[in-house]
PDB file of N, CA and C in Angstrom:
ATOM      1  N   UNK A   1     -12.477  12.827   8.083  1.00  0.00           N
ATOM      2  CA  UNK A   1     -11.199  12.287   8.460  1.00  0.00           C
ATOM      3  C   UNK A   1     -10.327  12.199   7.197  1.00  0.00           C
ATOM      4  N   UNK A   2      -8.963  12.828   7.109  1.00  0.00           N
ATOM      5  CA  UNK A   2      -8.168  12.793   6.057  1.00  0.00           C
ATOM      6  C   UNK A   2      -7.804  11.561   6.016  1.00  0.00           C
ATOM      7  N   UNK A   3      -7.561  11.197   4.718  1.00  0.00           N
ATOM      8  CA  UNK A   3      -6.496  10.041   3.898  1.00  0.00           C
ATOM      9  C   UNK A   3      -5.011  10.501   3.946  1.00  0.00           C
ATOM     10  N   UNK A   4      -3.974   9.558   4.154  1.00  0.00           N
ATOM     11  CA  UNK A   4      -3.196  10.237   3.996  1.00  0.00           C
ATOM     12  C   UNK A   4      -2.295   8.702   3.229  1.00  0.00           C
ATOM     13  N   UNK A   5      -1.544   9.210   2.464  1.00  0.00           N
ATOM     14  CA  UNK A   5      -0.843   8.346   1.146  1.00  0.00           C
ATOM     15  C   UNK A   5       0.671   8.419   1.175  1.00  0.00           C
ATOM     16  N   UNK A   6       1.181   7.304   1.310  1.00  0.00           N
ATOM     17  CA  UNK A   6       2.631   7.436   1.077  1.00  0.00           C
ATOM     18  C   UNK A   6       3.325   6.793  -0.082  1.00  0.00           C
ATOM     19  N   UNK A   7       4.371   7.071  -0.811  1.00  0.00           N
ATOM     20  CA  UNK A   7       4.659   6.452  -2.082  1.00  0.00           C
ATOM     21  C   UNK A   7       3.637   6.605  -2.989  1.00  0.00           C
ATOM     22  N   UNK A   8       2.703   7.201  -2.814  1.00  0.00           N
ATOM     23  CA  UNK A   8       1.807   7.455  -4.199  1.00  0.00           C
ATOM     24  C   UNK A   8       2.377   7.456  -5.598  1.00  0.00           C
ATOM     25  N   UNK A   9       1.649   6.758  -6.339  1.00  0.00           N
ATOM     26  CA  UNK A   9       1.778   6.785  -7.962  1.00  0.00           C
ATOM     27  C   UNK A   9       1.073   6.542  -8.685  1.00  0.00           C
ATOM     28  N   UNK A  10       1.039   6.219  -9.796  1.00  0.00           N
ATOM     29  CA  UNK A  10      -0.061   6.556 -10.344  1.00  0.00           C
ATOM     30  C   UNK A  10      -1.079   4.972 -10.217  1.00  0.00           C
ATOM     31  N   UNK A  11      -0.536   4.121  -9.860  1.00  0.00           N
ATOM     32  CA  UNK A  11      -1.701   2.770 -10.159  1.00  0.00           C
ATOM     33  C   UNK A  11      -1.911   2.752  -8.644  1.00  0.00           C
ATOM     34  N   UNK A  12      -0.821   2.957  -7.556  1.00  0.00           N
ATOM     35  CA  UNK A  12      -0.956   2.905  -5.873  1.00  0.00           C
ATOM     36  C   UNK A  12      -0.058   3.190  -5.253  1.00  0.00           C
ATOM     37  N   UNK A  13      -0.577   3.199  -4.066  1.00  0.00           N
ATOM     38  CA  UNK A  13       0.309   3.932  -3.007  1.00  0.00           C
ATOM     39  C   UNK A  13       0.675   2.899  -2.264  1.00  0.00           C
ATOM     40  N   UNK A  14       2.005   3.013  -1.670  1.00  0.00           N
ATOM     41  CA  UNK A  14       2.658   1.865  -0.992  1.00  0.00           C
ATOM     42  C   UNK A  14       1.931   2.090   0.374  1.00  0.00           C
ATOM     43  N   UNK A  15       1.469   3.047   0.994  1.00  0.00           N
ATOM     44  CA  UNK A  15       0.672   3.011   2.570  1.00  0.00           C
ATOM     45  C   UNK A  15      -0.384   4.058   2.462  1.00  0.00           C
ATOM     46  N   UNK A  16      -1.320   3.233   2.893  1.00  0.00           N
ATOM     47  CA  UNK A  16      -2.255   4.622   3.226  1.00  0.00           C
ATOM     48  C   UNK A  16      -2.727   4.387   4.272  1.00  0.00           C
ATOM     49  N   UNK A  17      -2.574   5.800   4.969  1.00  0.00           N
ATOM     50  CA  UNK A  17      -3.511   5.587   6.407  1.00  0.00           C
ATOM     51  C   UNK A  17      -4.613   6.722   6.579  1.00  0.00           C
ATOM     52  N   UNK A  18      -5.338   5.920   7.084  1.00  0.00           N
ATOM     53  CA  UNK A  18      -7.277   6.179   7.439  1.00  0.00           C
ATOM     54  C   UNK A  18      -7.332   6.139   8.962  1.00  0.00           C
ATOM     55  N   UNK A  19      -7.240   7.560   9.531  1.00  0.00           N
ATOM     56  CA  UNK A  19      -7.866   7.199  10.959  1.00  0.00           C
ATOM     57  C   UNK A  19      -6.481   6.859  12.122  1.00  0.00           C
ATOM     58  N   UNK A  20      -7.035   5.617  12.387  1.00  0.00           N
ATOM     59  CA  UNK A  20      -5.484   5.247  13.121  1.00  0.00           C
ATOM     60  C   UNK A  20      -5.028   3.584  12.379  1.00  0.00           C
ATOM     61  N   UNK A  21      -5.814   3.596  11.056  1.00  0.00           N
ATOM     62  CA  UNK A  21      -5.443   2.582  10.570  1.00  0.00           C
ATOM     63  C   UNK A  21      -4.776   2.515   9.436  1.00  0.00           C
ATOM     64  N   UNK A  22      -3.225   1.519   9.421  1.00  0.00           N
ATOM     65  CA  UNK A  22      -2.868   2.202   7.981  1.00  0.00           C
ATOM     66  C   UNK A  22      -2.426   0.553   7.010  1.00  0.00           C
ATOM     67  N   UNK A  23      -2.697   0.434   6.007  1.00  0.00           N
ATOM     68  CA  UNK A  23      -2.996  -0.244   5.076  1.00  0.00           C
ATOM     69  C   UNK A  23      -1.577  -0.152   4.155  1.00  0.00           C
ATOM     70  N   UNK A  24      -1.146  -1.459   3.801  1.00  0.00           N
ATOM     71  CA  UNK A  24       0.395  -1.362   3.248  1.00  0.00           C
ATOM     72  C   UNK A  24       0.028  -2.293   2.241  1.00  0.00           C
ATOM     73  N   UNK A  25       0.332  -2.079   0.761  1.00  0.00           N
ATOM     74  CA  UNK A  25       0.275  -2.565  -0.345  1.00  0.00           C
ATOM     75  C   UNK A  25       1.148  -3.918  -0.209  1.00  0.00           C
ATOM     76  N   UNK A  26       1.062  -4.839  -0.992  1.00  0.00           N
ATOM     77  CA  UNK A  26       2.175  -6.030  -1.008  1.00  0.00           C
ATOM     78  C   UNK A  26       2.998  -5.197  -1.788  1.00  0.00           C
ATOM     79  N   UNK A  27       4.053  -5.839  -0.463  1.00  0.00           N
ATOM     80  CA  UNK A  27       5.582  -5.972  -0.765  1.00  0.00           C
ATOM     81  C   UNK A  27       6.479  -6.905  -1.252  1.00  0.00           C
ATOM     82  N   UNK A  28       7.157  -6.696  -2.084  1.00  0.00           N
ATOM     83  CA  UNK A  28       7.915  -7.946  -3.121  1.00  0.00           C
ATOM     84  C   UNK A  28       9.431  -7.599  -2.762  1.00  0.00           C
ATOM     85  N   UNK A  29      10.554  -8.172  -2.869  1.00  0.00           N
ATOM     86  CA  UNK A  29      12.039  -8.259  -2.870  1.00  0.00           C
ATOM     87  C   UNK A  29      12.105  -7.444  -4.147  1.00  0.00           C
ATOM     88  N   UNK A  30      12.973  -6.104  -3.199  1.00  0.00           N
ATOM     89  CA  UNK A  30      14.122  -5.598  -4.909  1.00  0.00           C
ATOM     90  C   UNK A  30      15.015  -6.841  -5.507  1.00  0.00           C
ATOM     91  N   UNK A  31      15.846  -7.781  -4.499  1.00  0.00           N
ATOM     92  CA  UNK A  31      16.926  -8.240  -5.040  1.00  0.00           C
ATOM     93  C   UNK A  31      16.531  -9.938  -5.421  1.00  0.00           C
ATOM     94  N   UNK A  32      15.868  -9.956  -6.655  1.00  0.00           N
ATOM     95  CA  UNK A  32      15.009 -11.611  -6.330  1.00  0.00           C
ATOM     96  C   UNK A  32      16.084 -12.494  -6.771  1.00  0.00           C
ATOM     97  N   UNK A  33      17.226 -12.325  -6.657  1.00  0.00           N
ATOM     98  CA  UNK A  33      18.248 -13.117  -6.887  1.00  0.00           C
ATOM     99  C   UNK A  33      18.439 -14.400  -5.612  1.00  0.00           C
ATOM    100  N   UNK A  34      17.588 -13.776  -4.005  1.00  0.00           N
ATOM    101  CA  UNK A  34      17.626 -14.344  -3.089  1.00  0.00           C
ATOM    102  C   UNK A  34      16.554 -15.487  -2.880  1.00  0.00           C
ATOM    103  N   UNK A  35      17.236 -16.238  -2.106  1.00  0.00           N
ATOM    104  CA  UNK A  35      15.954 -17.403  -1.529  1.00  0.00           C
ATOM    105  C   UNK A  35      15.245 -17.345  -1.091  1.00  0.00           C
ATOM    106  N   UNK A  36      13.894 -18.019  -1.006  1.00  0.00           N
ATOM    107  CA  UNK A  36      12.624 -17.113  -0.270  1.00  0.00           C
ATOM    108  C   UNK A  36      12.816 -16.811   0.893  1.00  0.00           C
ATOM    109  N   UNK A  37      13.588 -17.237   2.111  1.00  0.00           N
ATOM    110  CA  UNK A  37      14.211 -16.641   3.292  1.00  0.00           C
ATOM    111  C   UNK A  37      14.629 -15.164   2.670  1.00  0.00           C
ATOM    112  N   UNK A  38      15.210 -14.952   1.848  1.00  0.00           N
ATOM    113  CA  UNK A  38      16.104 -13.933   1.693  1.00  0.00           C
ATOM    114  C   UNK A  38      15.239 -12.879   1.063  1.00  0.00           C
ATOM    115  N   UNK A  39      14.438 -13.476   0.266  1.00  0.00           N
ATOM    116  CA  UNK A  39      13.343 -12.532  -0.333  1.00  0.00           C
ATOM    117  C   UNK A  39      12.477 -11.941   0.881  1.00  0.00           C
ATOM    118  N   UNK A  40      11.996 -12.554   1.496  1.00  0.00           N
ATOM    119  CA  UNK A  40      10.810 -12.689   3.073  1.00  0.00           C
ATOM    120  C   UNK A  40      11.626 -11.413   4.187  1.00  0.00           C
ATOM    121  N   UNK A  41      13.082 -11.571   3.887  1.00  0.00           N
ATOM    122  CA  UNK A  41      13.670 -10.475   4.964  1.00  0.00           C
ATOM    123  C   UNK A  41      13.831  -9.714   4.323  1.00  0.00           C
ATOM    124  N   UNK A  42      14.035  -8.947   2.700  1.00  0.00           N
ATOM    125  CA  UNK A  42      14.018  -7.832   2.226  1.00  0.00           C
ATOM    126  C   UNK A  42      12.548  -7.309   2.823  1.00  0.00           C
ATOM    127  N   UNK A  43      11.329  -8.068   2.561  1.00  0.00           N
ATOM    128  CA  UNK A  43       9.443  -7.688   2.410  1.00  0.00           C
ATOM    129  C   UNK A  43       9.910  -7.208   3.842  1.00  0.00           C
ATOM    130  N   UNK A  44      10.116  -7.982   4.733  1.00  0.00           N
ATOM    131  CA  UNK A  44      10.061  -7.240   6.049  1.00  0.00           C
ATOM    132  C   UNK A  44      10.568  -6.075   6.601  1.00  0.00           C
ATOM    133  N   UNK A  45      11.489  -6.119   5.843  1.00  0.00           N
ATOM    134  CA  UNK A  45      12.672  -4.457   6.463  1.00  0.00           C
ATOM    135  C   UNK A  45      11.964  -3.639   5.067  1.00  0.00           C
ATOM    136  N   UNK A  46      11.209  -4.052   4.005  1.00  0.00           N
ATOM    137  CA  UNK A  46      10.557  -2.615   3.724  1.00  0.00           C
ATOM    138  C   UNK A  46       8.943  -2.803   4.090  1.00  0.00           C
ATOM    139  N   UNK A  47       8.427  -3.419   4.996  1.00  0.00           N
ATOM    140  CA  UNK A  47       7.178  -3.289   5.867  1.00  0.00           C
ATOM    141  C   UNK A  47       7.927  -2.748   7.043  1.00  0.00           C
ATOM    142  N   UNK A  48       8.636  -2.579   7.783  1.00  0.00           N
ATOM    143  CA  UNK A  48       9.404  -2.096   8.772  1.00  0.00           C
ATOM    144  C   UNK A  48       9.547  -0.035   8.588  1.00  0.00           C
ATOM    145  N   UNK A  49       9.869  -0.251   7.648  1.00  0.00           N
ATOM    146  CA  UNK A  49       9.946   1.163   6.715  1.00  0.00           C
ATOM    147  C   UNK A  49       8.872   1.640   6.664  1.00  0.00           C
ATOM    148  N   UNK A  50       8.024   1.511   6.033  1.00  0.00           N
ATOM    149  CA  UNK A  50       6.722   1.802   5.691  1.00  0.00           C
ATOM    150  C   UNK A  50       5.777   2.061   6.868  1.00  0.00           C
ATOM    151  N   UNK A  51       6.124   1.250   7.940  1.00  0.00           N
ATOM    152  CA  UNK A  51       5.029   1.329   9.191  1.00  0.00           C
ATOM    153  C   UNK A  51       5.629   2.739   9.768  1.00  0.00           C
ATOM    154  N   UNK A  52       6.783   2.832   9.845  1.00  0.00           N
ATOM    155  CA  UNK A  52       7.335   3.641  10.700  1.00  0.00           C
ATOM    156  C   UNK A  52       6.916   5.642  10.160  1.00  0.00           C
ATOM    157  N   UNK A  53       7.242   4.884   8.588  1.00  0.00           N
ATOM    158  CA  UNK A  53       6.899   6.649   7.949  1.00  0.00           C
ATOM    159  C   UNK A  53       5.575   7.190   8.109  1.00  0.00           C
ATOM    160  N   UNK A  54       4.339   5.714   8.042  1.00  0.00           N
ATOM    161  CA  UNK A  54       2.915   6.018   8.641  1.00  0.00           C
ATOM    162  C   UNK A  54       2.696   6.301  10.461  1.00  0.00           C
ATOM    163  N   UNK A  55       4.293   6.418  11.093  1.00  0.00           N
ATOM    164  CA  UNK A  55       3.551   6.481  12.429  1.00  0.00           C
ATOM    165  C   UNK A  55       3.645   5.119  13.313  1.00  0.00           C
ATOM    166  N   UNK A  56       3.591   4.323  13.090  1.00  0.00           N
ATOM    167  CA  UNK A  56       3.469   2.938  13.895  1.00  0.00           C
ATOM    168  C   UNK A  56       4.464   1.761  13.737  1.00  0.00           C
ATOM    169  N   UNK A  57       4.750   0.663  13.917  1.00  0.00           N
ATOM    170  CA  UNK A  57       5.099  -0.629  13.905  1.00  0.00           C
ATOM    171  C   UNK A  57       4.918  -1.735  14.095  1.00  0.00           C
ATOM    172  N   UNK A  58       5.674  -2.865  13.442  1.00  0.00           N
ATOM    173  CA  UNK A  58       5.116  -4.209  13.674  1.00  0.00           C
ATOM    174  C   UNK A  58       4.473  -4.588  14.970  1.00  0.00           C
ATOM    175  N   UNK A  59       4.801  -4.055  16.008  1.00  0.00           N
ATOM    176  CA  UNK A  59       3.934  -4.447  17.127  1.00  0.00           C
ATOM    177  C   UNK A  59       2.382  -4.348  16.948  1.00  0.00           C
ATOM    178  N   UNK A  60       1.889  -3.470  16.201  1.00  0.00           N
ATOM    179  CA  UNK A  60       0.424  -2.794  15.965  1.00  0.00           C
ATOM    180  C   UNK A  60       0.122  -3.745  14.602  1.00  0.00           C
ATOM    181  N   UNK A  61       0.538  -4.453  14.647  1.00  0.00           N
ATOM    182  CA  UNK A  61      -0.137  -5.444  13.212  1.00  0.00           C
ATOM    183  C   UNK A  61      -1.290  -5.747  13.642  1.00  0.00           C
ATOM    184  N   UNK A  62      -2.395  -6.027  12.664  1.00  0.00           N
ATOM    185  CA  UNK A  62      -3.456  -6.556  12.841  1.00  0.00           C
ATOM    186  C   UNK A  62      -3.835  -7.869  12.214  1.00  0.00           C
ATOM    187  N   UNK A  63      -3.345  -7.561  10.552  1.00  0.00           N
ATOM    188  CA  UNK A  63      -3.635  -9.175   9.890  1.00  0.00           C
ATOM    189  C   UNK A  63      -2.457  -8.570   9.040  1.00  0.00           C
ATOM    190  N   UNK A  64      -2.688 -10.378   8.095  1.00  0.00           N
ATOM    191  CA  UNK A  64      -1.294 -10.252   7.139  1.00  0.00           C
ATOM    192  C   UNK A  64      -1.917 -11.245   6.284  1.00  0.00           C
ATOM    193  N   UNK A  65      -1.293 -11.047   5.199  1.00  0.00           N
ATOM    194  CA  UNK A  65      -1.777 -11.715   4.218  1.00  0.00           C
ATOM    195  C   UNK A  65      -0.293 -12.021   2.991  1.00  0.00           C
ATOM    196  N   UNK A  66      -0.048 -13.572   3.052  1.00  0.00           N
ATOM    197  CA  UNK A  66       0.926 -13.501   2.679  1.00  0.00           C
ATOM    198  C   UNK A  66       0.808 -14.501   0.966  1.00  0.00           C
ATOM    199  N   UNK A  67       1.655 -14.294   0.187  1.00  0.00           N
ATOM    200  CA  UNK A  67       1.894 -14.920  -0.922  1.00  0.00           C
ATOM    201  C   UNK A  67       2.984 -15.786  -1.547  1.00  0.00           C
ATOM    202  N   UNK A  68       2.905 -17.290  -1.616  1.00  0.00           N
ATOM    203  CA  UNK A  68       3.902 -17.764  -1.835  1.00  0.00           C
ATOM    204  C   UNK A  68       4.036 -18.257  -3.311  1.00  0.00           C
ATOM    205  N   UNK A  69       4.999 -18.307  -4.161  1.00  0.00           N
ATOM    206  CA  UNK A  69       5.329 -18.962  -5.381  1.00  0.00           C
ATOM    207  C   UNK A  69       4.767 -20.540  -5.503  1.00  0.00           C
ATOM    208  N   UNK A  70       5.581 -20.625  -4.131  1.00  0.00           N
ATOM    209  CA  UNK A  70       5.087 -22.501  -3.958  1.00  0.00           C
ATOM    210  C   UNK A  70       5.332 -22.623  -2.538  1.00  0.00           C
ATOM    211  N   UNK A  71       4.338 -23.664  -1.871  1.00  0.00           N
ATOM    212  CA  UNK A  71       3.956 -23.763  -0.693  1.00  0.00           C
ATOM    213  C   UNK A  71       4.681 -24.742  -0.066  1.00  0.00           C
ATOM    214  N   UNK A  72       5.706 -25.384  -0.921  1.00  0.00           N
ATOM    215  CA  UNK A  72       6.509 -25.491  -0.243  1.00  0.00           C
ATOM    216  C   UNK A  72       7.967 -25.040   0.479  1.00  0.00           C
ATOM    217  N   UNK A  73       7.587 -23.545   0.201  1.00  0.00           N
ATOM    218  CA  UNK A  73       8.961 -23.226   0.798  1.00  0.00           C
ATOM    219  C   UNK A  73       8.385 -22.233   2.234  1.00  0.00           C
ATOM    220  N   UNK A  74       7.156 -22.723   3.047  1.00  0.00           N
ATOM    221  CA  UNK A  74       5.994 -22.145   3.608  1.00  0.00           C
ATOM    222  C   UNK A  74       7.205 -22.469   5.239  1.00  0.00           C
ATOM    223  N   UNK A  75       8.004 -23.410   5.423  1.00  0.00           N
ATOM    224  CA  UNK A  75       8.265 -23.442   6.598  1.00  0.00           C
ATOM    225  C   UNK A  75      10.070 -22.529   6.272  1.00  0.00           C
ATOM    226  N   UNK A  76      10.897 -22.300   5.513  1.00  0.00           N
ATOM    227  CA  UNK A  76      11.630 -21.178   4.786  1.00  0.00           C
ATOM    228  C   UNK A  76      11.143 -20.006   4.781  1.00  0.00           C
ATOM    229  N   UNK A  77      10.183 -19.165   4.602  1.00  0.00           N
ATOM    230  CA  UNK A  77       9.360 -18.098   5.029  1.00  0.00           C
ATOM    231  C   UNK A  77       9.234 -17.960   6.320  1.00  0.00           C
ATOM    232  N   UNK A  78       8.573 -18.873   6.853  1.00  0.00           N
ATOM    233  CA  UNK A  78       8.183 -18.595   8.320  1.00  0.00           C
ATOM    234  C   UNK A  78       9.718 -18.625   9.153  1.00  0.00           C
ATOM    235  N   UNK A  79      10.686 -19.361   8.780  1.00  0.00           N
ATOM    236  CA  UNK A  79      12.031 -18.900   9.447  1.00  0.00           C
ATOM    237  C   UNK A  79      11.717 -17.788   9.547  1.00  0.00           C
ATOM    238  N   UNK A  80      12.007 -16.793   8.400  1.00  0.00           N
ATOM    239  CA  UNK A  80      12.132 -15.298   8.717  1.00  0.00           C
ATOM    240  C   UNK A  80      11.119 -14.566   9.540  1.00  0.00           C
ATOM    241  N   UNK A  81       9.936 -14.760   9.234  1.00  0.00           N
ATOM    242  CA  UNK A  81       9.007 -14.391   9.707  1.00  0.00           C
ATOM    243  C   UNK A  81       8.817 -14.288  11.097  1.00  0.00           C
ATOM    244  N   UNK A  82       9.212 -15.781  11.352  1.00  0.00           N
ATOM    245  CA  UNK A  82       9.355 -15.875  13.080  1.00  0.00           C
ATOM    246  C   UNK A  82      10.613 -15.135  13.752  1.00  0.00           C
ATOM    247  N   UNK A  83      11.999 -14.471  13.272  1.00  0.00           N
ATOM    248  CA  UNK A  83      12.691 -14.027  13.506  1.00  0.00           C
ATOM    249  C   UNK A  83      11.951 -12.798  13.719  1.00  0.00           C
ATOM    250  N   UNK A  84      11.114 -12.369  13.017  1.00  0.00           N
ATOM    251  CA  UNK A  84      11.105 -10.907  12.769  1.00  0.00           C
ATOM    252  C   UNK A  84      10.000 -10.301  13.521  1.00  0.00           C
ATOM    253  N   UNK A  85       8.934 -11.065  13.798  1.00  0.00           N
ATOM    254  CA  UNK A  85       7.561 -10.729  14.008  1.00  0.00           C
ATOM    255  C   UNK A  85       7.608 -10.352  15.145  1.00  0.00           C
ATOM    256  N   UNK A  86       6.986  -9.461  16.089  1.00  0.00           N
ATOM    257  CA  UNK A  86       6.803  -9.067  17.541  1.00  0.00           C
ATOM    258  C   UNK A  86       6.749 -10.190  18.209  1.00  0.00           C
ATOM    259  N   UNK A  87       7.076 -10.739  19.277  1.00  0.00           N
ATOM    260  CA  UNK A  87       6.642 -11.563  19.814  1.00  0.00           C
ATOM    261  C   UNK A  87       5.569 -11.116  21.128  1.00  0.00           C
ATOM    262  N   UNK A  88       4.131 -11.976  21.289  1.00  0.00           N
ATOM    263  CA  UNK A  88       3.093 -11.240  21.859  1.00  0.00           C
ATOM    264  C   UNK A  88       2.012 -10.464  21.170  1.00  0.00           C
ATOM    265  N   UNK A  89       2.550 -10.004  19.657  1.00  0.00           N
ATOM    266  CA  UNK A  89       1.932  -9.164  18.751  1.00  0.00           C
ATOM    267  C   UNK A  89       1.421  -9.616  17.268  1.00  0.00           C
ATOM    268  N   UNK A  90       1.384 -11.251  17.657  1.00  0.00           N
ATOM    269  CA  UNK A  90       1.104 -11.199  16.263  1.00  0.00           C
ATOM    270  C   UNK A  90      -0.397 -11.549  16.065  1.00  0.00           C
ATOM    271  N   UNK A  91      -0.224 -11.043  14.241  1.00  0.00           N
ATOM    272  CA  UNK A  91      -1.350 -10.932  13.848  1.00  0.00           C
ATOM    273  C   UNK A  91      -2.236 -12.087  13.597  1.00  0.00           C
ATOM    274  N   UNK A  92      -3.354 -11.565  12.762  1.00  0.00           N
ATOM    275  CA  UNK A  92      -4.356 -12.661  11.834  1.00  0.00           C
ATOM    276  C   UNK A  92      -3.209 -12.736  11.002  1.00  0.00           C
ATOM    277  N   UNK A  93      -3.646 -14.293  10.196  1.00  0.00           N
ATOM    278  CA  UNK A  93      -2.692 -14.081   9.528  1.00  0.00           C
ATOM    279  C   UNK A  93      -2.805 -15.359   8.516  1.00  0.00           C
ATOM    280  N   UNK A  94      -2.894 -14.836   6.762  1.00  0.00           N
ATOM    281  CA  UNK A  94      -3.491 -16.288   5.942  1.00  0.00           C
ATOM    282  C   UNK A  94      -1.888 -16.039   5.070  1.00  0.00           C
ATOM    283  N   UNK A  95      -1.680 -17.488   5.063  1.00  0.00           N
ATOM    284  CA  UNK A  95      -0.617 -17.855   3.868  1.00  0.00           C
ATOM    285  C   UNK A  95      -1.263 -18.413   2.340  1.00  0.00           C
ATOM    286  N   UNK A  96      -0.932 -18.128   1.173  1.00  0.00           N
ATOM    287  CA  UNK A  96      -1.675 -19.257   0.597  1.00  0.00           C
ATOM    288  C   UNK A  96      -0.119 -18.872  -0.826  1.00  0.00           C
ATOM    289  N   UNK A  97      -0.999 -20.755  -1.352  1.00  0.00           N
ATOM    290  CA  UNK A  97       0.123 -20.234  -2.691  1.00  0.00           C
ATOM    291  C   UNK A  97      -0.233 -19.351  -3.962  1.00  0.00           C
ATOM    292  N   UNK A  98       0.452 -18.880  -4.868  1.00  0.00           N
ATOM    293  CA  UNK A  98      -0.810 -17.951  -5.707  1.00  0.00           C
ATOM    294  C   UNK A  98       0.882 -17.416  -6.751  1.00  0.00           C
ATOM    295  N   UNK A  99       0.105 -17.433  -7.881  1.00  0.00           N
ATOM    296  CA  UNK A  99       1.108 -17.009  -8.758  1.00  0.00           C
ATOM    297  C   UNK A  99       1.367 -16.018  -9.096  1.00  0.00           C
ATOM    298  N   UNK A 100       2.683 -14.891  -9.013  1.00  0.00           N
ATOM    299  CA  UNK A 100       3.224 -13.184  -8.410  1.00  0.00           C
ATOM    300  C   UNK A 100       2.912 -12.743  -9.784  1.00  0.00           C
ATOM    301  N   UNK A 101       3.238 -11.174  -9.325  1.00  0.00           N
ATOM    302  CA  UNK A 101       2.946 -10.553 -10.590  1.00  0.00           C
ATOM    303  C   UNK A 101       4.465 -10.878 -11.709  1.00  0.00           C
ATOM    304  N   UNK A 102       5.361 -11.623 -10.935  1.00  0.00           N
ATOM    305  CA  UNK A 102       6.666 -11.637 -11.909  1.00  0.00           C
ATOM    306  C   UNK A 102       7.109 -13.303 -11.409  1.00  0.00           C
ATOM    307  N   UNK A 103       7.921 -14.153 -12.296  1.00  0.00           N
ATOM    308  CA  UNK A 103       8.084 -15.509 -11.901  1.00  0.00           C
ATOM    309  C   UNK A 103       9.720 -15.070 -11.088  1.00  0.00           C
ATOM    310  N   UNK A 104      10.335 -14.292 -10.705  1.00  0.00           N
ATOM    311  CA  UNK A 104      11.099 -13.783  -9.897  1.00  0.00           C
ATOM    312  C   UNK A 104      10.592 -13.645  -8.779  1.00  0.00           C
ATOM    313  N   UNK A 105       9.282 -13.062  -8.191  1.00  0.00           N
ATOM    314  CA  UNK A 105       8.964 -13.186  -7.106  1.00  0.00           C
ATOM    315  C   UNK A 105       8.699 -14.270  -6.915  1.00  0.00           C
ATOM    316  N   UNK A 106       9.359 -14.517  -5.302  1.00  0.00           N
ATOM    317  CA  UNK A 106       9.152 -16.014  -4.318  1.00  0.00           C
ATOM    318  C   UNK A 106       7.831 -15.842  -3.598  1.00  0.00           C
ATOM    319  N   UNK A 107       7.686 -14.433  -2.829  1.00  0.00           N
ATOM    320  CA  UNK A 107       6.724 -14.425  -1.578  1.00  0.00           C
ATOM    321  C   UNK A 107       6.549 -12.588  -1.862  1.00  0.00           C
ATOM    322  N   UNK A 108       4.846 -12.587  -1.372  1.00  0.00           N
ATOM    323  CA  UNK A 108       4.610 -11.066  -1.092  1.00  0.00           C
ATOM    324  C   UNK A 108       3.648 -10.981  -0.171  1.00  0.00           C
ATOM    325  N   UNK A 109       3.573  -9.670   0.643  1.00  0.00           N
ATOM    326  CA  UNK A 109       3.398  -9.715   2.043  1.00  0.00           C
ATOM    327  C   UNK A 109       2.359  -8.596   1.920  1.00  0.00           C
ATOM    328  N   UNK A 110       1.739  -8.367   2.503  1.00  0.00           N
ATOM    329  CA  UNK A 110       0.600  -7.412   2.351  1.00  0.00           C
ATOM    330  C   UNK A 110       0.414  -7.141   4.311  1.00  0.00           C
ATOM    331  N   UNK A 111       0.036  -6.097   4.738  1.00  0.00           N
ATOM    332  CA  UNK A 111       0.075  -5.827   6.476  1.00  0.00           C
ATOM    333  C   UNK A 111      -1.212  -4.876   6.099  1.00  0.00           C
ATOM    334  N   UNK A 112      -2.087  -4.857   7.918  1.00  0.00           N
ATOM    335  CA  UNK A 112      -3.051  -3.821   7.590  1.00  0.00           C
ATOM    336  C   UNK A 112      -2.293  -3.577   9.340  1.00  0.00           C
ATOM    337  N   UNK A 113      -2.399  -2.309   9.861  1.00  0.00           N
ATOM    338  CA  UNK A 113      -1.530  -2.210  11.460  1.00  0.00           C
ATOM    339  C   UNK A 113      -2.357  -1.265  11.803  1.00  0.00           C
ATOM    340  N   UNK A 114      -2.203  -0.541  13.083  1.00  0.00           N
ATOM    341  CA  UNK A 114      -2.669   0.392  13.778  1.00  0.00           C
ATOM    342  C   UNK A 114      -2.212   1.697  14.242  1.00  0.00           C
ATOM    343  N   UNK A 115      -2.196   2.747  14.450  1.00  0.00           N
ATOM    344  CA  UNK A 115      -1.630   3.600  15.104  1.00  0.00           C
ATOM    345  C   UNK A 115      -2.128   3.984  16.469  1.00  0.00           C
ATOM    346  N   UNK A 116      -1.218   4.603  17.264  1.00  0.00           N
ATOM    347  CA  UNK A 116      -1.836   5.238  18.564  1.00  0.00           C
ATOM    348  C   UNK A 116      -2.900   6.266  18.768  1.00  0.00           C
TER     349      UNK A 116
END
């Protein structure tokens, strides 16, 4: 069964899909000038992106794994989140707090989804 890689570079690939399963690297905000609401809806419209170029969409989520700066901005996240998420479709799904690869990032989102 082929691998197949999207955004490849040299440390990782922003999606890879195996099978009918495809695996999406955490996603961080280009513009971290925004509030973690604002950061949380950039991660989503480029997990939105990403599902679609592998074939599938948020409906086919399976788990999620999310990352916050500080846990208290956990019900600010989930605003967006709950705007955005399938409704009927959602996933597993762990929040925790954890310190980013940059003190600019608020929140990063990691998806594993499905295809048909």
């Amino acid at each position: 069964m082929p691998i197949e890689r999207h955004q490849a570079g040299p440390r990782m690939s922003q999606a890879v899909v195996h099978g009918n399963t495809v695996y999406l690297a955490g996603q961080v905000a280009d513009d971290t000038s925004q509030s973690t609401a604002g950061q949380t809806k950039q991660v989503l419209q480029k997990i939105d992106a990403l599902l679609k170029a592998a074939g599938t969409d948020k409906s086919k989520l399976l788990s999620t794994n999310i990352w916050l700066t500080d846990i208290g901005n956990f019900a600010e996240m989930n605003s967006a989140w709950d705007a955005w998420v399938s409704p009927g479709n959602t996933p597993a799904r762990a929040t925790v707090e954890a310190k980013l690869a940059s003190p600019a990032y608020l929140v990063e989102i990691m998806v594993v989804g499905a295809k048909d």
